[in-house]
C-alpha atoms as a PDB file:
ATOM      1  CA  UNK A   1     -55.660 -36.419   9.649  1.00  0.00           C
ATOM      2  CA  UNK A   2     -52.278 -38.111   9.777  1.00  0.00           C
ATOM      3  CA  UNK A   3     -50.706 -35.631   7.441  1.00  0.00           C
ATOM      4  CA  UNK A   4     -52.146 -32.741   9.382  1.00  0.00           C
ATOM      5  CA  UNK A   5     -50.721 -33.703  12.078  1.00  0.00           C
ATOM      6  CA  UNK A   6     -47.372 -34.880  11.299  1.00  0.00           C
ATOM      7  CA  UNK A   7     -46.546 -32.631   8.913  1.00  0.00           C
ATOM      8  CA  UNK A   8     -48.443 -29.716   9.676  1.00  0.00           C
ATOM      9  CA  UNK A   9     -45.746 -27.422  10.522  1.00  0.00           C
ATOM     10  CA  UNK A  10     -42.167 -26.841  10.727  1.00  0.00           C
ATOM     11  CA  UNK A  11     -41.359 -28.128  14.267  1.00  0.00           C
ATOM     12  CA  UNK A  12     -42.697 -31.269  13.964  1.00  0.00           C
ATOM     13  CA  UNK A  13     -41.722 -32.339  10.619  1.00  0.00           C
ATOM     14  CA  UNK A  14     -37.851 -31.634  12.547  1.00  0.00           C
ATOM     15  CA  UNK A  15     -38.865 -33.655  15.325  1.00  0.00           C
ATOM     16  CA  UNK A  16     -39.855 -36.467  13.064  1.00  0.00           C
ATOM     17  CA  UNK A  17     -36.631 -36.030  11.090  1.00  0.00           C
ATOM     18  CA  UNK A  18     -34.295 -36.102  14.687  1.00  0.00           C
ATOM     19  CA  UNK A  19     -36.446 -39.086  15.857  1.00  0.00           C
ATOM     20  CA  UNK A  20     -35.328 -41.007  12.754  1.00  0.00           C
ATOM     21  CA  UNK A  21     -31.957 -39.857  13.487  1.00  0.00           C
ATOM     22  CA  UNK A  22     -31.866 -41.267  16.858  1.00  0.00           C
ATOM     23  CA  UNK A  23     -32.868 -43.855  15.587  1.00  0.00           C
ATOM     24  CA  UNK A  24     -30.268 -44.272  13.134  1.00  0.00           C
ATOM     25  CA  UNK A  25     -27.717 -43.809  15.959  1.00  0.00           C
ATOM     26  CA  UNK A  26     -29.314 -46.759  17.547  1.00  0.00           C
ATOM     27  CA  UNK A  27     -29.036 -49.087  14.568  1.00  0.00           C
ATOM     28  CA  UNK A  28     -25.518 -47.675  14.219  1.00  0.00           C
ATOM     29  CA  UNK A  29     -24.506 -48.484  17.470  1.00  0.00           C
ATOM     30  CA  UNK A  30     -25.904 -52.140  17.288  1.00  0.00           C
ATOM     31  CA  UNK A  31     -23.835 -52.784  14.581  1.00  0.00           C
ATOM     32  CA  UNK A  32     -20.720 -51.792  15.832  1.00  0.00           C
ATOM     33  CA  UNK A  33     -21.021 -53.614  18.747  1.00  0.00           C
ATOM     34  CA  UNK A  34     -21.869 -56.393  16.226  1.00  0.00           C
ATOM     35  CA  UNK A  35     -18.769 -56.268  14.703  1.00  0.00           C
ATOM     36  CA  UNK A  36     -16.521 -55.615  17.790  1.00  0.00           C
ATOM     37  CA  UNK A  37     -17.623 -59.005  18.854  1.00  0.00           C
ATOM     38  CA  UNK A  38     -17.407 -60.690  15.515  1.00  0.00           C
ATOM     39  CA  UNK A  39     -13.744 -58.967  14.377  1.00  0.00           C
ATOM     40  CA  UNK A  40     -12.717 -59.029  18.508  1.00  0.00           C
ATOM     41  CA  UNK A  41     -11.756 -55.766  17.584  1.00  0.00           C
ATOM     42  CA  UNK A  42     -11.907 -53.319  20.900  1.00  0.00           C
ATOM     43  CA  UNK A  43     -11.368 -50.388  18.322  1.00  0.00           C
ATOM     44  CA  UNK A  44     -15.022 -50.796  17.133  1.00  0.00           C
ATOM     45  CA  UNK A  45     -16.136 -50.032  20.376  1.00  0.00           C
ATOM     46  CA  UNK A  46     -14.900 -46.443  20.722  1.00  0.00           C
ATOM     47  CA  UNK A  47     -17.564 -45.498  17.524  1.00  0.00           C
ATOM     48  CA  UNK A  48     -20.093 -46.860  20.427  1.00  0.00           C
ATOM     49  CA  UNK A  49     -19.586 -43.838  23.258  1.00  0.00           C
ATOM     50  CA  UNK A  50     -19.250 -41.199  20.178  1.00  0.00           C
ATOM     51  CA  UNK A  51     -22.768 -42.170  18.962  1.00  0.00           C
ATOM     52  CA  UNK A  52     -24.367 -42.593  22.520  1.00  0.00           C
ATOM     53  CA  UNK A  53     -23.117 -38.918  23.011  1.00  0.00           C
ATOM     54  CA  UNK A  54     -24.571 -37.750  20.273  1.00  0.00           C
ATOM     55  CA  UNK A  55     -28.066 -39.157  20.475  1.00  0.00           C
ATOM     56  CA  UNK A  56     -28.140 -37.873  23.914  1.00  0.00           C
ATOM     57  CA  UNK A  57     -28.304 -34.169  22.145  1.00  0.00           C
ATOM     58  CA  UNK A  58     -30.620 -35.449  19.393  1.00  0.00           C
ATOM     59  CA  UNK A  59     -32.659 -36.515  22.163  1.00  0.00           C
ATOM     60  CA  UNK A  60     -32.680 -33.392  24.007  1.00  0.00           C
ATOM     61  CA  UNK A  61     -33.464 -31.419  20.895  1.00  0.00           C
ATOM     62  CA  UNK A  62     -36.465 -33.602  20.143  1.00  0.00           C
ATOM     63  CA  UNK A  63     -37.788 -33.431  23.700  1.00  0.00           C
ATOM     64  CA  UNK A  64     -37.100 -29.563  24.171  1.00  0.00           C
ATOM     65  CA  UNK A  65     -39.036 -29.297  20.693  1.00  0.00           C
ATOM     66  CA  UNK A  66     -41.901 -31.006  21.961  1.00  0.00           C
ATOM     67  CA  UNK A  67     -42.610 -29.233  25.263  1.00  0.00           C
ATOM     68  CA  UNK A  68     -42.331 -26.032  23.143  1.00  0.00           C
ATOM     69  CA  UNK A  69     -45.367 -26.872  21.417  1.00  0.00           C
ATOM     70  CA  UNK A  70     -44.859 -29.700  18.383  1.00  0.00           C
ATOM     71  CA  UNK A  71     -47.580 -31.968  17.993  1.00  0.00           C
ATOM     72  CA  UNK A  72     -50.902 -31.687  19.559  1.00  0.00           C
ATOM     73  CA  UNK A  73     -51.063 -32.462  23.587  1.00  0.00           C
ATOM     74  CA  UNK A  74     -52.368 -36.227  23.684  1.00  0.00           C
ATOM     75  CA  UNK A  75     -49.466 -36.949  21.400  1.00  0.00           C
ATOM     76  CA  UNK A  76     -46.534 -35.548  23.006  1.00  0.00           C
ATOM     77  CA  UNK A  77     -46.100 -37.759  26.628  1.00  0.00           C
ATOM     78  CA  UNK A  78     -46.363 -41.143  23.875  1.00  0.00           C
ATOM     79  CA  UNK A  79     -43.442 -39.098  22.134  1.00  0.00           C
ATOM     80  CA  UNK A  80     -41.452 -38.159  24.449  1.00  0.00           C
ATOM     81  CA  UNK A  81     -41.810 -41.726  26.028  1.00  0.00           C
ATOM     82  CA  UNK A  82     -41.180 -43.408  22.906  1.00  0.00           C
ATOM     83  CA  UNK A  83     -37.515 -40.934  22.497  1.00  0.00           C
ATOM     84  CA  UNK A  84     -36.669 -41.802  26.109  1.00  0.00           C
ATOM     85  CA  UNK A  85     -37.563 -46.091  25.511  1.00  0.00           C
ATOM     86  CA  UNK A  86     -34.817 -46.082  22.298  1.00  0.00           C
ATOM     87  CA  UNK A  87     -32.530 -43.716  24.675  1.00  0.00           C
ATOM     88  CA  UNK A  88     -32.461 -46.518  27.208  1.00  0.00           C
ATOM     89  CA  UNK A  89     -31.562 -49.016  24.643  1.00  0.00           C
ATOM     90  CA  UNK A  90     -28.237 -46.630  23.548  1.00  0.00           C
ATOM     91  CA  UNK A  91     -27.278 -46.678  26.914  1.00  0.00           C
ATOM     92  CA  UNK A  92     -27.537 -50.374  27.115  1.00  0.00           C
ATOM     93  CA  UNK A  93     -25.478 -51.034  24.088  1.00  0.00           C
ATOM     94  CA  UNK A  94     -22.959 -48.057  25.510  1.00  0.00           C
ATOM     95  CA  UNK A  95     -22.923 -50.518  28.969  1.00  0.00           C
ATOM     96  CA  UNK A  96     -22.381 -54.007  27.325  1.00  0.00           C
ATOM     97  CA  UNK A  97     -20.065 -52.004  25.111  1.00  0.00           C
ATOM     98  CA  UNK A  98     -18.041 -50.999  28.021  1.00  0.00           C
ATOM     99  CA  UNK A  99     -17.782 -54.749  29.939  1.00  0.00           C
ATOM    100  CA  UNK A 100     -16.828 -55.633  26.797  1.00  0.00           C
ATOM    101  CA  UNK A 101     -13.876 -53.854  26.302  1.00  0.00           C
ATOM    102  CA  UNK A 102     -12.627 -54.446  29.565  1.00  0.00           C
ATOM    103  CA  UNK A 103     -12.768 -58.520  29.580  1.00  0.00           C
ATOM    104  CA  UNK A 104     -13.265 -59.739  25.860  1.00  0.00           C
ATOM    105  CA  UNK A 105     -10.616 -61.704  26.629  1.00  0.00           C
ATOM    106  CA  UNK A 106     -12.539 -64.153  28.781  1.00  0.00           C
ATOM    107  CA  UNK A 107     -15.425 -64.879  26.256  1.00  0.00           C
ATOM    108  CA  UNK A 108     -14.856 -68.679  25.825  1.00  0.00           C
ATOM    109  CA  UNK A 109     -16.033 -69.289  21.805  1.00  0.00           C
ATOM    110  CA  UNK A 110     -19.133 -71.128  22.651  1.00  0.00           C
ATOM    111  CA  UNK A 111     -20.063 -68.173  24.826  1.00  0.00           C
ATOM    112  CA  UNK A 112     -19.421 -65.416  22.578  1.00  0.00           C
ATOM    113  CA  UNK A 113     -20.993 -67.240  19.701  1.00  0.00           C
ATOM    114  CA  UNK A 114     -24.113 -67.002  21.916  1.00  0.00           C
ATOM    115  CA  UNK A 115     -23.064 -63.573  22.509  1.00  0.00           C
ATOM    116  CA  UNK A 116     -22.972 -62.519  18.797  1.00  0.00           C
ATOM    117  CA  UNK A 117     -26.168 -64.314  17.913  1.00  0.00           C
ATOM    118  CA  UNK A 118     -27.900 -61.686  20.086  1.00  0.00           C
ATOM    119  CA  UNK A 119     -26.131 -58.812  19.042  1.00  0.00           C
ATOM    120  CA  UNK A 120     -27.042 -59.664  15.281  1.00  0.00           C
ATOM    121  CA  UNK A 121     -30.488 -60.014  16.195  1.00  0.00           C
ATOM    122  CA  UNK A 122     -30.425 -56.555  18.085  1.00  0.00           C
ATOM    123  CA  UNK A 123     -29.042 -55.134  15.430  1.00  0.00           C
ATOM    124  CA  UNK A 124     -31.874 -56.548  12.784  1.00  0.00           C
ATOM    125  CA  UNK A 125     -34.267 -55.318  15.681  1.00  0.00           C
ATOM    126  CA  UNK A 126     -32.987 -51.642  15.752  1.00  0.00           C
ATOM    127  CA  UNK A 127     -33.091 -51.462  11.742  1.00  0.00           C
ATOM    128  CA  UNK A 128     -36.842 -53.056  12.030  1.00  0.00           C
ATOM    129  CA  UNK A 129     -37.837 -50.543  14.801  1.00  0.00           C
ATOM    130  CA  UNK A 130     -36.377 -47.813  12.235  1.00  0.00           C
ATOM    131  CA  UNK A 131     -38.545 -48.880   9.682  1.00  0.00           C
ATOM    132  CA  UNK A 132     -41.745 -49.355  11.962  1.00  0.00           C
ATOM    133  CA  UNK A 133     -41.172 -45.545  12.453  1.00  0.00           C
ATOM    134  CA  UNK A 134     -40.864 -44.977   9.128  1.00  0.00           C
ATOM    135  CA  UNK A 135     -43.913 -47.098   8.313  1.00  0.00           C
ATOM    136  CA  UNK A 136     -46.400 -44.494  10.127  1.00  0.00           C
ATOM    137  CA  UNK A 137     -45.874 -42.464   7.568  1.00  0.00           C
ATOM    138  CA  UNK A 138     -46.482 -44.381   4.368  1.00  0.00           C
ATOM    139  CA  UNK A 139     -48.562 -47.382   3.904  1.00  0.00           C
ATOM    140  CA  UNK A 140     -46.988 -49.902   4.615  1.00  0.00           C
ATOM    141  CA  UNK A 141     -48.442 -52.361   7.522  1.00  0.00           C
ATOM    142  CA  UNK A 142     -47.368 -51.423  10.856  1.00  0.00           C
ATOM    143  CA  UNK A 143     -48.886 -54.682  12.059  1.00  0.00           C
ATOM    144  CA  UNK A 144     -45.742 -56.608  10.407  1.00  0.00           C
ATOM    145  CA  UNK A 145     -43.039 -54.681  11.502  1.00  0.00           C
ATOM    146  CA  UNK A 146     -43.847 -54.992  15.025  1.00  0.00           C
ATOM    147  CA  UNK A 147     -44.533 -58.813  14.547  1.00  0.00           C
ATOM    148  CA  UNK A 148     -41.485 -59.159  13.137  1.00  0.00           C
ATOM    149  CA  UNK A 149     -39.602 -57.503  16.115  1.00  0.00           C
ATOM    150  CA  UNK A 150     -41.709 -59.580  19.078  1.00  0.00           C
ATOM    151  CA  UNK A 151     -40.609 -62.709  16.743  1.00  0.00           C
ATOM    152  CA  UNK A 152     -36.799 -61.493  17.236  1.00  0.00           C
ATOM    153  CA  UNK A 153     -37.220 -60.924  20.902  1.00  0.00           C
ATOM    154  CA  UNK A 154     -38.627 -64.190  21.351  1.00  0.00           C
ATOM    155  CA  UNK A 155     -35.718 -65.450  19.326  1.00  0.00           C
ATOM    156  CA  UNK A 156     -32.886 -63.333  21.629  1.00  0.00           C
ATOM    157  CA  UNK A 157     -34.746 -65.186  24.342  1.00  0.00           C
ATOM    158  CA  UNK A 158     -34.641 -68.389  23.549  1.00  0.00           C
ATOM    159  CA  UNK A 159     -30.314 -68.022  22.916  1.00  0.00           C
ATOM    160  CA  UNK A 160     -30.284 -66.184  26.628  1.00  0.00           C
ATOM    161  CA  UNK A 161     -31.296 -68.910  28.083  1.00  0.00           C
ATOM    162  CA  UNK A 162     -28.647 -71.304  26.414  1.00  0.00           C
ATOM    163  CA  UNK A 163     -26.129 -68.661  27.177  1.00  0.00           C
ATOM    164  CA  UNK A 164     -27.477 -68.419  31.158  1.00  0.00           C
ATOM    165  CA  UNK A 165     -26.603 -72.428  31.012  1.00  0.00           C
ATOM    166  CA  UNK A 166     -23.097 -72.115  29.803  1.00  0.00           C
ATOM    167  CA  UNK A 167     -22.201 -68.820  32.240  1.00  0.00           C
ATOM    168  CA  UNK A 168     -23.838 -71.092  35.300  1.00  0.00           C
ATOM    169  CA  UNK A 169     -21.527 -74.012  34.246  1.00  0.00           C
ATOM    170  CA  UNK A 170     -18.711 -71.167  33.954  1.00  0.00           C
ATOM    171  CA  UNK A 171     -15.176 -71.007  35.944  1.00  0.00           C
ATOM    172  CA  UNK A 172     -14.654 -67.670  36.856  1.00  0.00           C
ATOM    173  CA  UNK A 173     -11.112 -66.112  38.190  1.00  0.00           C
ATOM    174  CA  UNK A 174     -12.591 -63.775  40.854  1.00  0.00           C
ATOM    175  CA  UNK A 175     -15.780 -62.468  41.729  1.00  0.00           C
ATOM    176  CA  UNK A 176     -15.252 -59.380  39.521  1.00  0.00           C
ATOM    177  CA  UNK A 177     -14.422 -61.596  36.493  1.00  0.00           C
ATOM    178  CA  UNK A 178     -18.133 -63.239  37.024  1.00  0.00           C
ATOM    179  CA  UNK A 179     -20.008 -60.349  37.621  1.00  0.00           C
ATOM    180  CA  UNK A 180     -18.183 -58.454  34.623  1.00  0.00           C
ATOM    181  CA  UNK A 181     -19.137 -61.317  32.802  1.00  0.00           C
ATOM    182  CA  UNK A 182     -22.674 -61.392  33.847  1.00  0.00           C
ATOM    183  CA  UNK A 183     -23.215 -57.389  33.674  1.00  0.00           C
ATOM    184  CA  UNK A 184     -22.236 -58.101  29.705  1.00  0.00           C
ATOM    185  CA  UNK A 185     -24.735 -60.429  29.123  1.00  0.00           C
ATOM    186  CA  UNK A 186     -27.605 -58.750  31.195  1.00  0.00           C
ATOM    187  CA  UNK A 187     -26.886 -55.821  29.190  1.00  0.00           C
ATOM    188  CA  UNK A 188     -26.803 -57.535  25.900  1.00  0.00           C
ATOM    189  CA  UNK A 189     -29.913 -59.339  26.455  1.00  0.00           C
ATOM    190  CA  UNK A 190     -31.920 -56.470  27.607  1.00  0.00           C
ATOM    191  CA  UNK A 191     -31.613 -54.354  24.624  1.00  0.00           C
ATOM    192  CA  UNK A 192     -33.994 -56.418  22.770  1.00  0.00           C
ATOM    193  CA  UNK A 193     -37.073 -56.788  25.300  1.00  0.00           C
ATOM    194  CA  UNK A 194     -36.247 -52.649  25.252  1.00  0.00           C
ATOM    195  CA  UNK A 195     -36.750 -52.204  21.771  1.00  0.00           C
ATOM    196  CA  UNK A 196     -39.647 -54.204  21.579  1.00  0.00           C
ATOM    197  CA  UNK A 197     -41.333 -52.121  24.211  1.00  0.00           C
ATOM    198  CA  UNK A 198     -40.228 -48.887  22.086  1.00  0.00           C
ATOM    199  CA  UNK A 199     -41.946 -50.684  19.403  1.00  0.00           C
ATOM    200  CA  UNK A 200     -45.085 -51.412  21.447  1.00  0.00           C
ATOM    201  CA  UNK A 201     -44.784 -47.138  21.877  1.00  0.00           C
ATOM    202  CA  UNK A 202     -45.295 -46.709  17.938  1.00  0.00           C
ATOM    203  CA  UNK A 203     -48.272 -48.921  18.105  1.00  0.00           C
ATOM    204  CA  UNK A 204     -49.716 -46.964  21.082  1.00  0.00           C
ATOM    205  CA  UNK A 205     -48.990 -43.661  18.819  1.00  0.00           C
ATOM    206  CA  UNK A 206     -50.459 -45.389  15.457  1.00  0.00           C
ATOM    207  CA  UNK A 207     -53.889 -46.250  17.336  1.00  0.00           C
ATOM    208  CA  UNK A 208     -54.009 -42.889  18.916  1.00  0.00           C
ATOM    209  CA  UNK A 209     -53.964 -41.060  15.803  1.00  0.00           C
ATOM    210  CA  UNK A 210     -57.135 -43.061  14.357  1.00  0.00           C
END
């Protein structure tokens, strides 16, 4: 059943081959905002808008694909969904990437070693969501994968909320120095309770195909 559906013509084995290349993007992106914060390197960021531009026209593709006809009807919406969840979480990354750039300078180093705890860990959670996906189609234990990304999220959580202490106890120039500073970390923190709902997605898709 699950081969006849996945790979039972051409259109959707290329939407499952573009999904995994958004995905990819994703992962890509979460590591080099990684590394811009680790190196303090502001050139690492422009890779960021580059890749959040291009899996805007993977995503496209994939969706335009899908309303053609791809996949049978109680799949597609979960799809299409699932495409649009790991979309948000490029945009995120393009957003914190942004703030970023603009006031690096002001992450104290206790602040942006919280900081680049949570990227790491939305970086491992992009390359587990990757391999979820890619776990559908073999036999390996979906189950796991997904565990292993809620155990993440609950580990991005628990550094947000020693990173929330240290921005309260904060000085801050102006009021557009704090809420700069506060945009970065919503949007750094939020791309890992995203991922894990894209993650919840694949489980929604795996049980629907039993």
């Amino acid at each position: 059943m699950l081969e006849r559906i996945f790979f039972g013509g051409k259109r959707e084995q290329k939407v499952i081959e573009d999904i995994r290349k958004h995905l990819q993007i994703l992962h890509a992106s979460s590591e080099c905002l990684k590394t811009a914060l680790m190196e303090r390197d502001k050139e690492r960021l422009y890779c960021i808008a580059d890749l959040e531009r291009e899996a805007d026209s993977v995503r496209r593709e994939i969706i335009s694909m899908i309303y053609e006809g791809a996949f049978l009807p109680y799949l597609r919406s979960n799809l299409v969904r699932f495409v649009e969840i790991v979309e948000e979480a490029l945009d995120l990354t393009k957003e914190a990437a942004s703030d970023f750039e603009l006031m690096e300078w002001s992450l104290d180093e206790d602040i942006r070693d919280e900081c680049l705890l949570i990227a790491d860990k939305n970086a491992k959670m992009s390359e587990m969501l990757l391999i979820a996906f890619d776990a559908l189609f073999g036999k390996d234990d979906l189950r796991e994968k997904t565990l292993a990304i809620r155990i993440y999220e609950k580990q991005v959580d628990e550094i947000k909320g020693d990173l929330l202490k240290k921005l309260m106890d904060k000085e801050v120039r102006t009021f557009w120095h704090g809420k700069m500073l506060s945009d970065f970390a919503d949007y750094l923190t939020r791309i890992s309770n995203v991922i894990e709902d894209a993650s919840d997605y694949l489980v929604i898709i795996n049980v629907s195909l039993r």
